[in-house]
C-alpha atoms as a PDB file:
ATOM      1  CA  UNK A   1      28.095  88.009 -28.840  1.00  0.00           C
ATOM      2  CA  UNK A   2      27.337  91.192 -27.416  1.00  0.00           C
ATOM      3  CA  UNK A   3      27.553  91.684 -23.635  1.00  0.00           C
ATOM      4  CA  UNK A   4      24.578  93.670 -22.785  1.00  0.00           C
ATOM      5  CA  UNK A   5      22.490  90.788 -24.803  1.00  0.00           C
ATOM      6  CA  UNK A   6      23.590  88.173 -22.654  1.00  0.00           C
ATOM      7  CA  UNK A   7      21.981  90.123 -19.759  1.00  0.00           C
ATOM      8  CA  UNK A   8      18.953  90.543 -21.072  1.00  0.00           C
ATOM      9  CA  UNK A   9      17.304  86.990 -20.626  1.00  0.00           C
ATOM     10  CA  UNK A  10      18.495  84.152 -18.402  1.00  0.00           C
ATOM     11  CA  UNK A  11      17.618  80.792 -19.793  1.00  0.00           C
ATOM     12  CA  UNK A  12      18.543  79.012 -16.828  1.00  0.00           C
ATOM     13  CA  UNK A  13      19.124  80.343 -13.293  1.00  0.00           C
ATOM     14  CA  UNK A  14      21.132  77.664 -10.866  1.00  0.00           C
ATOM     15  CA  UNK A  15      20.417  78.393  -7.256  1.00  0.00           C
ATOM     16  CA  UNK A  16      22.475  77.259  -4.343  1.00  0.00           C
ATOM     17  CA  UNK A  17      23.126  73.899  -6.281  1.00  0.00           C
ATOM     18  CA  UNK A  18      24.543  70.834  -4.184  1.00  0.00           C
ATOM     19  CA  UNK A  19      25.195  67.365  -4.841  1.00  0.00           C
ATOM     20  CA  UNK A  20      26.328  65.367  -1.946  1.00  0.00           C
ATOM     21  CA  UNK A  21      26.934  61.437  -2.577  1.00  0.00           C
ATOM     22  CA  UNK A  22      26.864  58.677   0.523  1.00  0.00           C
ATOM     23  CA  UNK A  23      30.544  57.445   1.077  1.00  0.00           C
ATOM     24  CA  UNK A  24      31.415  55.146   3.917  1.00  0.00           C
ATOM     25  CA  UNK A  25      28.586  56.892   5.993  1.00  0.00           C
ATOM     26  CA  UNK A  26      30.150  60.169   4.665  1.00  0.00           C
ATOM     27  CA  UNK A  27      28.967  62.659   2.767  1.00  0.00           C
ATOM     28  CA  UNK A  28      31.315  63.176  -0.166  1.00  0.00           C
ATOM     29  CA  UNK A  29      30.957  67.079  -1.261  1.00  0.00           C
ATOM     30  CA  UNK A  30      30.990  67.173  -5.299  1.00  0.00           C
ATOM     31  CA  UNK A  31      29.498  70.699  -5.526  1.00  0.00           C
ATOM     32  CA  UNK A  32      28.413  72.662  -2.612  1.00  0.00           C
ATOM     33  CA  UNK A  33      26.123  75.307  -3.943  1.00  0.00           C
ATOM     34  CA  UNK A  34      26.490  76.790  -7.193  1.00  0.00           C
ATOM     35  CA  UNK A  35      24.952  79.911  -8.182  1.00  0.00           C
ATOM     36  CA  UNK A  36      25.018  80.926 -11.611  1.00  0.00           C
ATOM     37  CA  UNK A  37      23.106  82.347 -14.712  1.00  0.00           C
ATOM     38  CA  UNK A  38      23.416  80.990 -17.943  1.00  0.00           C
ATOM     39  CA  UNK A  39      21.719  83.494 -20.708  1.00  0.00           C
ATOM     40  CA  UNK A  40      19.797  83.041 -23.919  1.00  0.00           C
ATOM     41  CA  UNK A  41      22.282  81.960 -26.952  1.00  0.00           C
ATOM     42  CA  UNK A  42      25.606  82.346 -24.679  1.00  0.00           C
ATOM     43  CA  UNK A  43      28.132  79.651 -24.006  1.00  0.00           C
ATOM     44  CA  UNK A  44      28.507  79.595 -20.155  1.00  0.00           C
ATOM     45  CA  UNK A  45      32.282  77.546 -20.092  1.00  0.00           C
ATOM     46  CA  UNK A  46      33.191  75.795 -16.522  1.00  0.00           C
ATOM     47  CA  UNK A  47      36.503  74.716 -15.833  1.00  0.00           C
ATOM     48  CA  UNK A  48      38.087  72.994 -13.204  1.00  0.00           C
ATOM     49  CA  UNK A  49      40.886  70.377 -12.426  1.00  0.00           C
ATOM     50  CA  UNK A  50      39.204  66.567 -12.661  1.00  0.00           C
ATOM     51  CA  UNK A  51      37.242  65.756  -9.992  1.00  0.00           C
ATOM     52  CA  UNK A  52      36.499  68.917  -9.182  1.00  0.00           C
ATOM     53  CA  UNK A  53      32.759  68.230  -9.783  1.00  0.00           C
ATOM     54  CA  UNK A  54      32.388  70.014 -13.271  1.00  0.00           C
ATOM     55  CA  UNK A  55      30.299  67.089 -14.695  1.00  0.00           C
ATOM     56  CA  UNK A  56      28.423  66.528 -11.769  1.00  0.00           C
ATOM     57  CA  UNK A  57      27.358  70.364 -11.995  1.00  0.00           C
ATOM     58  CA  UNK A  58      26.377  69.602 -15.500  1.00  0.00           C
ATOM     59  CA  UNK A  59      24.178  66.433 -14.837  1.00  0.00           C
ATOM     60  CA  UNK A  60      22.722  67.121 -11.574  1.00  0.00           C
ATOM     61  CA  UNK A  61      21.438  70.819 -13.711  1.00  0.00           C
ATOM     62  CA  UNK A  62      19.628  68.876 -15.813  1.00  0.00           C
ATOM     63  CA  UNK A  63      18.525  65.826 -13.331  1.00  0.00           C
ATOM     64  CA  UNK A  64      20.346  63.241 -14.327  1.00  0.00           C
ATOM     65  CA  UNK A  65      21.413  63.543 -10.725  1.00  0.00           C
ATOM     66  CA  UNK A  66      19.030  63.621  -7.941  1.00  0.00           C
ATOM     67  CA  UNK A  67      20.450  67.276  -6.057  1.00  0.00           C
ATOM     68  CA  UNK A  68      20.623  67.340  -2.276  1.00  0.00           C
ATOM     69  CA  UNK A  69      19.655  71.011  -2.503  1.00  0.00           C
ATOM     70  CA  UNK A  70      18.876  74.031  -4.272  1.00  0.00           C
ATOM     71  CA  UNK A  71      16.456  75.537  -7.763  1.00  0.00           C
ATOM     72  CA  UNK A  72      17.222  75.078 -11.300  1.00  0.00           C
ATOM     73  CA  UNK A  73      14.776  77.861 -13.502  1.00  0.00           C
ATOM     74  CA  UNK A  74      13.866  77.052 -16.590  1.00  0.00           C
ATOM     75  CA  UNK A  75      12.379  79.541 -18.351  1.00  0.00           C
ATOM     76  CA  UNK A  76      11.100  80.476 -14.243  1.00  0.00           C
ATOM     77  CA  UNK A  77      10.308  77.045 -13.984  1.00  0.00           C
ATOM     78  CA  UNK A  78      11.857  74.471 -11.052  1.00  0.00           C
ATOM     79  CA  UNK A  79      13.571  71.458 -12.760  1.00  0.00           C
ATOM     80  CA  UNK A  80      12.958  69.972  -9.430  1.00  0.00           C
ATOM     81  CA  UNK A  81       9.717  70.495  -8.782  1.00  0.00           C
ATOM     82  CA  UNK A  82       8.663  68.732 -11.504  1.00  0.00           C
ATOM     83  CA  UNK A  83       7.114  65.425 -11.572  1.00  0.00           C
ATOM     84  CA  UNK A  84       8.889  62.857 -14.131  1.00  0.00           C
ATOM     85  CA  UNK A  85       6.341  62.865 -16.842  1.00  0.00           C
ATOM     86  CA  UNK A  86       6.727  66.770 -16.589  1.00  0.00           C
ATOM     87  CA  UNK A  87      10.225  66.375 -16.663  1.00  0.00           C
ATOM     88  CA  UNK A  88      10.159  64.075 -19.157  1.00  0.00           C
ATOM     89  CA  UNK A  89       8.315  67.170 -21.765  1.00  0.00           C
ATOM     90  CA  UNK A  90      11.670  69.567 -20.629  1.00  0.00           C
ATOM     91  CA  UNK A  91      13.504  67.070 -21.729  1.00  0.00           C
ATOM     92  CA  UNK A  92      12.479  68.402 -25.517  1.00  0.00           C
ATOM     93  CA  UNK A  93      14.001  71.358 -24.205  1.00  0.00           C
ATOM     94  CA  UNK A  94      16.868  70.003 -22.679  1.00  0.00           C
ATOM     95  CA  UNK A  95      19.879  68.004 -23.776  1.00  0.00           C
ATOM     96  CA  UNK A  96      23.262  66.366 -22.784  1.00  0.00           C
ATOM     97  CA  UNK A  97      26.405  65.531 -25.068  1.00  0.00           C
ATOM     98  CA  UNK A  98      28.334  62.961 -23.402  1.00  0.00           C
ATOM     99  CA  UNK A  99      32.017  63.203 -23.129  1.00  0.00           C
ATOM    100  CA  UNK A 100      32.779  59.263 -24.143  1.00  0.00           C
ATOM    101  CA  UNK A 101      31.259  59.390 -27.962  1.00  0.00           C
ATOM    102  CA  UNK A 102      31.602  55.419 -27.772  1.00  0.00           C
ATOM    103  CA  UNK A 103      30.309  54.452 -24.279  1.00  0.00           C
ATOM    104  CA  UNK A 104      26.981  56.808 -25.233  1.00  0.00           C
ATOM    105  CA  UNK A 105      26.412  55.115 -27.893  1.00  0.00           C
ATOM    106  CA  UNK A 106      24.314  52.035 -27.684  1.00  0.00           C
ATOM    107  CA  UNK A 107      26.851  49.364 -29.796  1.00  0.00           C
ATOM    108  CA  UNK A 108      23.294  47.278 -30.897  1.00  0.00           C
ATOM    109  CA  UNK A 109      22.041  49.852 -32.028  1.00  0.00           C
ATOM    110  CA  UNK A 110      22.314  51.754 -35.807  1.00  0.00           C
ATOM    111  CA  UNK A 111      22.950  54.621 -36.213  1.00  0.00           C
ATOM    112  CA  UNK A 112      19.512  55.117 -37.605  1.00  0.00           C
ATOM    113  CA  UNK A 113      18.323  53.771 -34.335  1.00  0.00           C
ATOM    114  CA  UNK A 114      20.126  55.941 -32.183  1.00  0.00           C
ATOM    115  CA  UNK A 115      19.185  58.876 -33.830  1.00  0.00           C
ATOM    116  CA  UNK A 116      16.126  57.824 -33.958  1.00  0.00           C
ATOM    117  CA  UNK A 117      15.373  56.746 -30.435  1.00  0.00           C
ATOM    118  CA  UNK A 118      14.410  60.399 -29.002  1.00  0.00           C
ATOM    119  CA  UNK A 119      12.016  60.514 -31.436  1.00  0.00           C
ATOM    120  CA  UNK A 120      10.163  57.255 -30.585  1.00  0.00           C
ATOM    121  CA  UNK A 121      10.285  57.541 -27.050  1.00  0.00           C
ATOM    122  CA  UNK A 122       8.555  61.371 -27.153  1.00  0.00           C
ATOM    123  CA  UNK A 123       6.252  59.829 -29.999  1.00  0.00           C
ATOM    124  CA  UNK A 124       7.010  63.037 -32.035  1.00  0.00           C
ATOM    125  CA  UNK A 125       8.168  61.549 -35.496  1.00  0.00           C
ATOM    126  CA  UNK A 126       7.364  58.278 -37.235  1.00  0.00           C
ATOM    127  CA  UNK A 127       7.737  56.455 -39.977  1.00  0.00           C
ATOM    128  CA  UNK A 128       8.650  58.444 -43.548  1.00  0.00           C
ATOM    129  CA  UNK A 129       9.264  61.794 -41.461  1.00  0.00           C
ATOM    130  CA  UNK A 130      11.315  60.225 -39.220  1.00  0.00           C
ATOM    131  CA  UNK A 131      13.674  58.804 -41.257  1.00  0.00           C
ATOM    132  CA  UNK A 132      13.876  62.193 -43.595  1.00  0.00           C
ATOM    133  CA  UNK A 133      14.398  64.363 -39.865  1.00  0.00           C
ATOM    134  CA  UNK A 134      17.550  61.888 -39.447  1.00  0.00           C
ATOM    135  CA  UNK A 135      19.016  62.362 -42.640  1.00  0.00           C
ATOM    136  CA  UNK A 136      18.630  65.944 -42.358  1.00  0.00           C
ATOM    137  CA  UNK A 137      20.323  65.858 -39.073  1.00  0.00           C
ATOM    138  CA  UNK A 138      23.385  63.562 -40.183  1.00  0.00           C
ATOM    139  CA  UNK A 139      23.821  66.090 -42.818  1.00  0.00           C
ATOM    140  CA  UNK A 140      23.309  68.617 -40.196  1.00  0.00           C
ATOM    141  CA  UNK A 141      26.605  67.538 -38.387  1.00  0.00           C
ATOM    142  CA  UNK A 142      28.757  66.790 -41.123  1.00  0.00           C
ATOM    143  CA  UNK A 143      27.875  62.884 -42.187  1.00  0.00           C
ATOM    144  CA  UNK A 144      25.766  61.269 -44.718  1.00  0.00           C
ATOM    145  CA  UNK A 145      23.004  59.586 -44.984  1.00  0.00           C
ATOM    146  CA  UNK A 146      24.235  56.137 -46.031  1.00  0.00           C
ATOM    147  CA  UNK A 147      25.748  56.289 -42.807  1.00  0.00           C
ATOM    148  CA  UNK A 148      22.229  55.182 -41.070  1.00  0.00           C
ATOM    149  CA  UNK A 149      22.896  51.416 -41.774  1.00  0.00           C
ATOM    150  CA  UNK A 150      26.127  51.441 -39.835  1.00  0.00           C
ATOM    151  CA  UNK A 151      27.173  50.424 -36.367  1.00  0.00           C
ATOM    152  CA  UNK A 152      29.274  52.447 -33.589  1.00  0.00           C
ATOM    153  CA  UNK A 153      32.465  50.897 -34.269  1.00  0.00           C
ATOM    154  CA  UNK A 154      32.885  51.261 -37.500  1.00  0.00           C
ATOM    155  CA  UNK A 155      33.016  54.784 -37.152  1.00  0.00           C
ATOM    156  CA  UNK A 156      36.479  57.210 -35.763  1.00  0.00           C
ATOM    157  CA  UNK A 157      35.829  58.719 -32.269  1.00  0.00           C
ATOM    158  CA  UNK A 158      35.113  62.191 -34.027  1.00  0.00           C
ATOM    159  CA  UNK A 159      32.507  60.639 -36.030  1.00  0.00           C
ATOM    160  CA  UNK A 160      30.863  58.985 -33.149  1.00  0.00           C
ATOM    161  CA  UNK A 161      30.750  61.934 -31.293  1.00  0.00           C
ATOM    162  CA  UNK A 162      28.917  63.966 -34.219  1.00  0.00           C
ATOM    163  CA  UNK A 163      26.435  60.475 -34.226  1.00  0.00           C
ATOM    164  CA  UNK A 164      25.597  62.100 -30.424  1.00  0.00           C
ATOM    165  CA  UNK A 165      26.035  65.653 -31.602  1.00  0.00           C
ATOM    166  CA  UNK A 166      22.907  64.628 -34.075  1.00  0.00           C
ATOM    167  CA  UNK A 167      20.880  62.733 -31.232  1.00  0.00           C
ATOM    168  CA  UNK A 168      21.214  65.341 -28.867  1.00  0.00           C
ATOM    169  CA  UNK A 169      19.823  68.091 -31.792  1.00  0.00           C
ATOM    170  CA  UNK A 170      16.810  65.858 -32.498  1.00  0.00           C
ATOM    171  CA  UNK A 171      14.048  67.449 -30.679  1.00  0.00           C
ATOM    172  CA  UNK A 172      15.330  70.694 -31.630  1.00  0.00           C
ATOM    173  CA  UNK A 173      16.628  71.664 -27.724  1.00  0.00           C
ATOM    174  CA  UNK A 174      17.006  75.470 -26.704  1.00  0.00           C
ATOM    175  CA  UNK A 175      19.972  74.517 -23.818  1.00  0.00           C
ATOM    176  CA  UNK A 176      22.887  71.613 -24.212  1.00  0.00           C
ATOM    177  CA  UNK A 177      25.427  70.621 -21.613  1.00  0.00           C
ATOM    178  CA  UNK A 178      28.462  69.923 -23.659  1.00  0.00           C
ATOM    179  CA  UNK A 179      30.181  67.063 -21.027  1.00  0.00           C
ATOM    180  CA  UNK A 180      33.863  67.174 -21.893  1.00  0.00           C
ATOM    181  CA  UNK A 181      32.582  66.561 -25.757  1.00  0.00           C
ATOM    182  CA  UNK A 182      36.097  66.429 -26.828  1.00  0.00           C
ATOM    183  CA  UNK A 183      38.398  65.174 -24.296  1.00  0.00           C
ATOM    184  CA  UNK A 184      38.126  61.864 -25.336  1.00  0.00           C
ATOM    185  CA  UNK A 185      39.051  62.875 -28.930  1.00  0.00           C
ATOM    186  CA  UNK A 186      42.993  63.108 -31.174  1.00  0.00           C
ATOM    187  CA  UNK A 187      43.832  66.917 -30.870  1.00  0.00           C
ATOM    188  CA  UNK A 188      43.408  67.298 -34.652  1.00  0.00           C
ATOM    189  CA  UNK A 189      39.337  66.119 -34.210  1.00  0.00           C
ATOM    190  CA  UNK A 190      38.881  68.525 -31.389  1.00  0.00           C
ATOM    191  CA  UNK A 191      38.820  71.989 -32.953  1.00  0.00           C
ATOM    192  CA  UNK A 192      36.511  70.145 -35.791  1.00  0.00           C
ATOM    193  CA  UNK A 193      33.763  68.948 -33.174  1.00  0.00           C
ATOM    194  CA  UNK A 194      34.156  72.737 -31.331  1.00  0.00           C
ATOM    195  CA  UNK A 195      33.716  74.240 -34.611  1.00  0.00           C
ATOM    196  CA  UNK A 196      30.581  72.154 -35.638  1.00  0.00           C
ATOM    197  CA  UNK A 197      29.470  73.061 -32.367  1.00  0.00           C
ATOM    198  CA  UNK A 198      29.717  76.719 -32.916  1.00  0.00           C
ATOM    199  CA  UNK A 199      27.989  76.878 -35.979  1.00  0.00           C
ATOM    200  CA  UNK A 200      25.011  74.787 -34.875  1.00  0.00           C
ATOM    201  CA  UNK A 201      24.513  77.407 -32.148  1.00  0.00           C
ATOM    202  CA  UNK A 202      24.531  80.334 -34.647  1.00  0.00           C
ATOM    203  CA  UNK A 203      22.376  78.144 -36.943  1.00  0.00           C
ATOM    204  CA  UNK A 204      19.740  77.004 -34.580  1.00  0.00           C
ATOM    205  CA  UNK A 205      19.800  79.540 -31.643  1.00  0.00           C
ATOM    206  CA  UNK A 206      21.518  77.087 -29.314  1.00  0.00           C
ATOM    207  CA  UNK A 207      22.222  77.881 -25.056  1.00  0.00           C
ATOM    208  CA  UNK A 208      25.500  75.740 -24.186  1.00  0.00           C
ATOM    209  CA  UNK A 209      27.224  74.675 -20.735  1.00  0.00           C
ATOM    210  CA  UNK A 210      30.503  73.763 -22.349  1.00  0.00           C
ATOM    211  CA  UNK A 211      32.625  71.878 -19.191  1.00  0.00           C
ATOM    212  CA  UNK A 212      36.067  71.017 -20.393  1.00  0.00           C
ATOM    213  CA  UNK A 213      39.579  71.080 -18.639  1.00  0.00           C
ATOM    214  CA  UNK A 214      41.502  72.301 -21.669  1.00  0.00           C
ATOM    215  CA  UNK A 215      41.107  76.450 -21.095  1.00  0.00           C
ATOM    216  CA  UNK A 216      42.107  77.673 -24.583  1.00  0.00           C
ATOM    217  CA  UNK A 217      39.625  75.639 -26.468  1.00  0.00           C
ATOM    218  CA  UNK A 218      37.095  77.209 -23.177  1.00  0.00           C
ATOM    219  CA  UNK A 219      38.391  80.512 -24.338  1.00  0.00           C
ATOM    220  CA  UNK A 220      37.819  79.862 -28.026  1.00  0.00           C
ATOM    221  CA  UNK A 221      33.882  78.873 -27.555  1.00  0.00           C
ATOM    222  CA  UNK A 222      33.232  80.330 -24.212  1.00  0.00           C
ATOM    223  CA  UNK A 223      31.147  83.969 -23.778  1.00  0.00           C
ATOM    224  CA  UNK A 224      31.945  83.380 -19.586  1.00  0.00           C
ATOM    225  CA  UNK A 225      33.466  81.009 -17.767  1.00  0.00           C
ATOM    226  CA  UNK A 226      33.025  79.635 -14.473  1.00  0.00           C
ATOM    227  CA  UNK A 227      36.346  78.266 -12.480  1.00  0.00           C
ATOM    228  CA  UNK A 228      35.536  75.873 -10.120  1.00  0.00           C
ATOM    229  CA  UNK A 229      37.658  74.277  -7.444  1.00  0.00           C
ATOM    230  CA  UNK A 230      36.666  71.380  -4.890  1.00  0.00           C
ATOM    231  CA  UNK A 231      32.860  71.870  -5.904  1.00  0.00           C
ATOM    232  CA  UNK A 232      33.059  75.385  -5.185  1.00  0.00           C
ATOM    233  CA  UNK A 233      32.777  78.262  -7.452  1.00  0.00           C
ATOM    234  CA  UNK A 234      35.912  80.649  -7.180  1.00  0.00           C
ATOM    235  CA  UNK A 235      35.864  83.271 -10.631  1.00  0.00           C
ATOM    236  CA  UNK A 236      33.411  84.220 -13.258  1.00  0.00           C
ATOM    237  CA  UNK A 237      33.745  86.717 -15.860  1.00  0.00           C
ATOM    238  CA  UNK A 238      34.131  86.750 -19.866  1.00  0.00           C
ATOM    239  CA  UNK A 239      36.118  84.860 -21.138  1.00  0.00           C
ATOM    240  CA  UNK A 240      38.912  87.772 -22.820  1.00  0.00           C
ATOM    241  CA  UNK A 241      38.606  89.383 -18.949  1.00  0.00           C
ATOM    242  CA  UNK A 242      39.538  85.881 -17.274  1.00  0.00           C
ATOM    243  CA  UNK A 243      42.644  85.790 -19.402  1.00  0.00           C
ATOM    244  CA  UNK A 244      44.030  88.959 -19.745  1.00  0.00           C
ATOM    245  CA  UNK A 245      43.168  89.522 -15.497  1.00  0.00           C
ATOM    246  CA  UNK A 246      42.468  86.453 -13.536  1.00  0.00           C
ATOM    247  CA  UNK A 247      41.533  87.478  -9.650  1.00  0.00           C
ATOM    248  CA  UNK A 248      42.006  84.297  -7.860  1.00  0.00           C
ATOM    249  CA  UNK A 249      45.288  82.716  -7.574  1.00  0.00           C
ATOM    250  CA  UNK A 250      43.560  79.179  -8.626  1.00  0.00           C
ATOM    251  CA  UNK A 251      42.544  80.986 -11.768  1.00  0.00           C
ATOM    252  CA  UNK A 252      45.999  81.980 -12.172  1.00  0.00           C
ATOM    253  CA  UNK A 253      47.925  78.543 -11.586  1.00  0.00           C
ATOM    254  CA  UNK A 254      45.059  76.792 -14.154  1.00  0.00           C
ATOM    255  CA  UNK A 255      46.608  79.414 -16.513  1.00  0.00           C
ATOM    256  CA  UNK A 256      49.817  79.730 -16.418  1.00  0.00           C
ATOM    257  CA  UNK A 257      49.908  75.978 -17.375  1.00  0.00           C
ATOM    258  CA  UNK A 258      48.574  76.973 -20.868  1.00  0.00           C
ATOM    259  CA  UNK A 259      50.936  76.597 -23.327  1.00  0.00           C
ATOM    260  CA  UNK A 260      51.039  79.896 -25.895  1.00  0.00           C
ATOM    261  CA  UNK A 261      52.394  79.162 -29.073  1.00  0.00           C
ATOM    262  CA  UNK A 262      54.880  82.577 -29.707  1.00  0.00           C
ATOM    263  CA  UNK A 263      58.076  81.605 -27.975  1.00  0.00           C
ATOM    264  CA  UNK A 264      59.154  84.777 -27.368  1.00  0.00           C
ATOM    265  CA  UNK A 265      55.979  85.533 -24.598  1.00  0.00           C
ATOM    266  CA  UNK A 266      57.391  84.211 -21.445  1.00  0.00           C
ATOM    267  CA  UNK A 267      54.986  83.434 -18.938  1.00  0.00           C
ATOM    268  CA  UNK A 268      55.551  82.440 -15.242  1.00  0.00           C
ATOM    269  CA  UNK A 269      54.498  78.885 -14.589  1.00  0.00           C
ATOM    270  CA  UNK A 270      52.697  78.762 -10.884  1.00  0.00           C
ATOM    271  CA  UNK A 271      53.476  75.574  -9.757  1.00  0.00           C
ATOM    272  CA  UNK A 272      50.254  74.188  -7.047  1.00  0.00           C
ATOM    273  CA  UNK A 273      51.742  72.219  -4.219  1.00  0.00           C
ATOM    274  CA  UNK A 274      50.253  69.238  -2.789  1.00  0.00           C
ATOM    275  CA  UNK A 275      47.374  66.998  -4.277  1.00  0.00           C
ATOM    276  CA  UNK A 276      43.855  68.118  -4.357  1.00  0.00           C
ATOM    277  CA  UNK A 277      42.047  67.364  -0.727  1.00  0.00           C
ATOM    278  CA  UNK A 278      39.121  65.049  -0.250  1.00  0.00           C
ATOM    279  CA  UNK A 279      35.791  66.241  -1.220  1.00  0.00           C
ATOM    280  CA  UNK A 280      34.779  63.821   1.877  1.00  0.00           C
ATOM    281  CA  UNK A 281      36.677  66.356   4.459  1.00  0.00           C
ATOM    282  CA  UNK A 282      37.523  69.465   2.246  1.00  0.00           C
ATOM    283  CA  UNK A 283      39.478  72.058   4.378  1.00  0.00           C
ATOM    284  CA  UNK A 284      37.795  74.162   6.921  1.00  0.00           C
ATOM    285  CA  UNK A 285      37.472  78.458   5.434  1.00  0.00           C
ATOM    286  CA  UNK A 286      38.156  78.919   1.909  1.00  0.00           C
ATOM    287  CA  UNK A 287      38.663  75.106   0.262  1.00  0.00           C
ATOM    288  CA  UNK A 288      42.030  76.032  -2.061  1.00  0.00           C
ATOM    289  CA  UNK A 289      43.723  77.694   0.948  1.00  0.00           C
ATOM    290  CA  UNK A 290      45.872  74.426   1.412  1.00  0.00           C
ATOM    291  CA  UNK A 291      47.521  74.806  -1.840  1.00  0.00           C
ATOM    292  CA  UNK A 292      46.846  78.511  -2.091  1.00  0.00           C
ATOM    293  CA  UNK A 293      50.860  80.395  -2.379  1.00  0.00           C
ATOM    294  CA  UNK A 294      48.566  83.749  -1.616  1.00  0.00           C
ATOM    295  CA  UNK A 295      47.365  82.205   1.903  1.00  0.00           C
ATOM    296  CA  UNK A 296      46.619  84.024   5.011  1.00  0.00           C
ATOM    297  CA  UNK A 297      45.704  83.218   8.712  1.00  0.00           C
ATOM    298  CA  UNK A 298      41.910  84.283   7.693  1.00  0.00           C
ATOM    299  CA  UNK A 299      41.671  81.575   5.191  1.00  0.00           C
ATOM    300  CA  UNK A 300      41.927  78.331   7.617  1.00  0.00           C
ATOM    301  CA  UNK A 301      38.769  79.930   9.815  1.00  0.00           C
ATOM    302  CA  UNK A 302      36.470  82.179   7.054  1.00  0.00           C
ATOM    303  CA  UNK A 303      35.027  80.882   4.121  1.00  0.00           C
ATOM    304  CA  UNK A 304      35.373  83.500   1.233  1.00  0.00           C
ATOM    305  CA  UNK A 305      32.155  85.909   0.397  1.00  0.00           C
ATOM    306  CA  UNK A 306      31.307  86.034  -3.341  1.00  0.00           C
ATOM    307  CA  UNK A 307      31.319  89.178  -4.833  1.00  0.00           C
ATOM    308  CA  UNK A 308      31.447  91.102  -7.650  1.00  0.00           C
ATOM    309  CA  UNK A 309      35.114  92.687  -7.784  1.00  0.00           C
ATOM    310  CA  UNK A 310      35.026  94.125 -10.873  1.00  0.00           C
ATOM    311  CA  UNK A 311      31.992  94.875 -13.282  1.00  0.00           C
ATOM    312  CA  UNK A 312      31.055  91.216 -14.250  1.00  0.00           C
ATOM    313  CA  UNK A 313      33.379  89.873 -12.405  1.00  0.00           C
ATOM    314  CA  UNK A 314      33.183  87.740  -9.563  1.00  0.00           C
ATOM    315  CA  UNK A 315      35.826  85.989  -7.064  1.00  0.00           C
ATOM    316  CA  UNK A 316      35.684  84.400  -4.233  1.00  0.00           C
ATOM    317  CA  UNK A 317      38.976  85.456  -2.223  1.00  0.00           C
ATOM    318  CA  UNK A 318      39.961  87.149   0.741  1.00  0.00           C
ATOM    319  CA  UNK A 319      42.289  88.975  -0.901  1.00  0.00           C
ATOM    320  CA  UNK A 320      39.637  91.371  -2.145  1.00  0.00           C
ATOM    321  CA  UNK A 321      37.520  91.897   0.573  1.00  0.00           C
END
């Protein structure tokens, strides 16, 4: 997709985003304000070691968090502001794809039924129509309609996930956050669901937050792509920029641990010492600093600015300030 129509129209704007959760009368840090546009038709990918707070970013966006601070925009409109039975009318808008395609599911239920649910709970589809709208939506994903009668488990993990690829589509949603959709799927399923996924947003106009930890399927579906580290955000740029010229040296460590299949390209493998630190006391200045190999003296007492480096490119790092 071209660049310059990505910056035309922002579908969602995330303000100064936090989510703070009550630990042992501490407050345990899983993102500490994100700031971030996500335009019209793009996929916005966000990457991130686990536990970094990628799904948390995701869920809190869309409320299935409460957030400790900060705007999500809508179309200009404040997710937060809203009252639940306005919410409730976004929520035609808005949609989630779970990462665990079995524990989503709802094992009592057919698939019928779980297709079927949004529809009876916004009171948008009954009877005849409804049951035409699912079929049209299995086939939509890539199953059939004599699947309706069947239960979760007699499907593969691939299948199950299209099942909630299908329930998610129902109400015909403008913006999706894609939840780790395939991490919890064999390596041969995985380019399938990506694909499918891909070809639903050319068919129906689709706005993705794709969060995954594997960064050459992000690459692959991905028009940006947020790093983040420790619930902070430390890159964004396009996705062929963030590989060919990462800025930050987390950036750089998360890729040089991508395996590239020509033998002959060598590629330096950075090597992060230590273990990530504890969201509950995260270091003081810039949060990767105690496993950063780039460190300096500023780092312990100044927490990075973020800035644009490059055109459409943004770091967080005192090494370009």
């Amino acid at each position: 997709m071209n660049g310059n129509t990505l910056r035309k129209t922002p579908l969602l704007q995330v303000k100064n985003l936090k989510k703070y959760f009550n630990v042992n009368k501490k407050k345990l840090k899983a993102v500490d304000g994100i700031t971030v546009d996500i335009y019209a038709g793009e996929t916005l990918g966000l990457v991130g070691e686990s536990g970094c707070g990628k799904s948390t970013v995701g869920r809190t966006m869309i409320r299935l968090h409460t957030p400790t601070e900060g705007e999500v925009l809508y179309k200009g409109v404040n997710l937060f502001s809203l009252s639940e039975r306005e919410m409730m009318k976004m929520r035609r808008d808005i949609q989630i794809i779970f990462q665990d395609p079995y524990a989503s599911l709802n094992p009592r239920m057919t698939v019928e039924e779980i297709i079927g649910e949004p529809f009876a709970i916004h009171g948008t589809l009954h009877g005849k129509k409804k049951r035409e709208r699912i079929k049209e939506l299995l086939n939509l994903v890539g199953l059939q309609s004599e699947h309706m009668n069947r239960f979760p488990h007699e499907f593969s993990g691939g299948q199950r996930q299209r099942i909630g690829i299908a329930r998610a589509l129902a109400l015909e949603p403008r913006f999706i956050v894609c939840d780790e959709p395939i991490s919890a799927l064999d390596v041969s399923i995985q380019a399938q669901v990506v694909n499918l996924l891909k070809e639903l947003q050319q068919k129906m106009g689709l706005t993705y937050l794709f969060i995954a930890h594997d960064l050459s399927m992000v690459k692959y579906i991905s028009d940006r792509i947020l790093v983040m580290y420790l619930g902070n955000m430390v890159e964004l740029t396009d996705s062929a920029h963030l590989y060919d010229e990462p800025l930050h040296p987390y950036t750089k460590a998360l890729l040089s641990a991508v395996p590239i299949p020509d033998p002959e390209i060598k590629r330096e493998r950075i090597v992060l010492k230590g273990d990530v630190p504890s969201p509950i006391e995260p270091p003081s200045g810039c949060v990767f600093r105690t496993r950063c190999p780039e460190a300096m003296d500023i780092c312990a007492r100044v927490k990075p600015t973020w800035q644009e480096v490059k055109l459409d490119h943004y770091t967080a790092c005192h090494l370009y300030e």
